[in-house]
Structures are given as structure tokens and as C-alpha cells.
Protein backbone atom coordinates (compact mmCIF):
# COMPACT_ATOMS: atom_id res chain seq x y z
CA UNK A 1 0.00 0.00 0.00
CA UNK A 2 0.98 3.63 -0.58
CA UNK A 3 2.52 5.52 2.62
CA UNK A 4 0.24 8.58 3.81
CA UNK A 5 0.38 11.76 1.51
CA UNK A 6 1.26 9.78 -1.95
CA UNK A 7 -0.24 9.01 -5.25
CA UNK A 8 -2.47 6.03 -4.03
CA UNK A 9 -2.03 2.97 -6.13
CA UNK A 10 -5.08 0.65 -8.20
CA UNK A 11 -4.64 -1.45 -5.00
CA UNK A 12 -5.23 1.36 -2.75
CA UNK A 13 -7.89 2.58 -4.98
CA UNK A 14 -9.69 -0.88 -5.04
CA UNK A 15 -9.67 -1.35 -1.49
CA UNK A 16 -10.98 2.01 -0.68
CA UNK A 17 -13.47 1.35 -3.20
CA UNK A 18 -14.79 -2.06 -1.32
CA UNK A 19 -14.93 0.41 1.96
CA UNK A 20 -16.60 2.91 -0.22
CA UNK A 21 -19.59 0.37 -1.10
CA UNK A 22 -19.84 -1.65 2.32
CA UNK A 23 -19.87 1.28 4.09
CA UNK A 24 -22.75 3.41 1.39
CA UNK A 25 -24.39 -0.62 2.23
CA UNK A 26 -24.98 -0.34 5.61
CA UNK A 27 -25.89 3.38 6.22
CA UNK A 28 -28.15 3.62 3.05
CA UNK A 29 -26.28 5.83 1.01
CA UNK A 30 -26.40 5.84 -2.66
CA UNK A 31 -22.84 5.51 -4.06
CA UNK A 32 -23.03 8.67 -6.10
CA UNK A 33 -25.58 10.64 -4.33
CA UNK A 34 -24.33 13.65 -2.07
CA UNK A 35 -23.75 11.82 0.69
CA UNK A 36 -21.75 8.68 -1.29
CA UNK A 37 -19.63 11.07 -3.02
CA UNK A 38 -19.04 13.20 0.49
CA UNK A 39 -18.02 9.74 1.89
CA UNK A 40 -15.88 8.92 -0.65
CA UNK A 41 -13.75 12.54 0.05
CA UNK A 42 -13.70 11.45 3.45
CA UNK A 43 -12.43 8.21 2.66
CA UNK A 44 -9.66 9.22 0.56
CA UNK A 45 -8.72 11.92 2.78
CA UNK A 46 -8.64 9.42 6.20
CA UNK A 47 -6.59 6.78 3.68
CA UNK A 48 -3.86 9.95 2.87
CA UNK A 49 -3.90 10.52 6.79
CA UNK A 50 -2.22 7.43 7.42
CA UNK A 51 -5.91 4.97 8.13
CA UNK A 52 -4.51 2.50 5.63
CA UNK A 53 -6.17 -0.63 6.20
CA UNK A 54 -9.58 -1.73 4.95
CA UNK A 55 -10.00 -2.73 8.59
CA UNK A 56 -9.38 0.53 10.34
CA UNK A 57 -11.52 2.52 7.36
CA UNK A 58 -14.30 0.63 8.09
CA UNK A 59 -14.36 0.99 12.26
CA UNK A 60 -12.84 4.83 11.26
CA UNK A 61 -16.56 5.13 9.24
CA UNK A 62 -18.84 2.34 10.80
CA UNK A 63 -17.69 2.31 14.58
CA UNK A 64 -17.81 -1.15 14.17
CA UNK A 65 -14.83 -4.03 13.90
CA UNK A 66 -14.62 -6.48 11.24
CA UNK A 67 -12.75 -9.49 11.40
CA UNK A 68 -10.87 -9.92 8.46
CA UNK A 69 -10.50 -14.05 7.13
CA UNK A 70 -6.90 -13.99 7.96
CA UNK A 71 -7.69 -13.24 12.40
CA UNK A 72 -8.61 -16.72 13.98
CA UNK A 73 -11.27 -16.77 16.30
CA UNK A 74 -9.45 -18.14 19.08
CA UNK A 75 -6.31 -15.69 19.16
């Protein structure tokens, strides 16, 4: 992934994109109505902060924590 402040890469941009739509998902936004296109500022901007991971955009935008298929449940 790109460091903070940097061009972001098609991997960056995909993943933010997947944050983009879960996130538009579960708070009812259309993805390129006001508030989808607001969010995806915000998400950018948070992602050239230094929030890198898909992980910390979502709880950064949901308040919630995802576990991602690589955690184990028991660790």
C-alpha cells in the first residue's frame, strides 16, 4: 500500500473502493448521491492521513470491527 500523503495505487484505490460500497451498504447511502460522493472525500482523505487498512476505514466510518478471514477466532 501507498505511505500517507502519496499518489495512491489501483490497490489502494480498489480497497478504498470495497470500503466505499460496504460502508454506502450499511448506512443507506447511494454511491453517487451527495452523501456517497461526500463519503468517498472522506475516505480518501482518512486513507492519505495514514488509516490504511480496509479494517481501520471501516471501524474509522462504521464504529464497528470487522474481522478480516486472515484473524482466527481463538487468538
Amino acid at each position: 500500500m501507498s505511505s500517507p500523503q502519496q499518489h495512491l495505487s489501483p490497490d489502494d484505490m480498489s480497497m478504498i473502493v470495497r470500503v466505499h460500497a460496504a460502508v454506502c451498504e450499511e448506512r443507506g447511502f447511494a454511491p453517487k448521491g451527495e452523501e456517497g460522493l461526500r463519503l468517498a472525500s472522506q475516505l480518501v482523505h482518512e486513507f492519505q492521513r495514514g488509516v490504511t487498512t480496509e479494517q481501520e476505514l471501516i471501524e474509522a466510518f462504521t464504529g464497528r470491527r470487522i474481522m478480516m478471514p486472515t484473524e482466527s477466532l481463538g487468538t
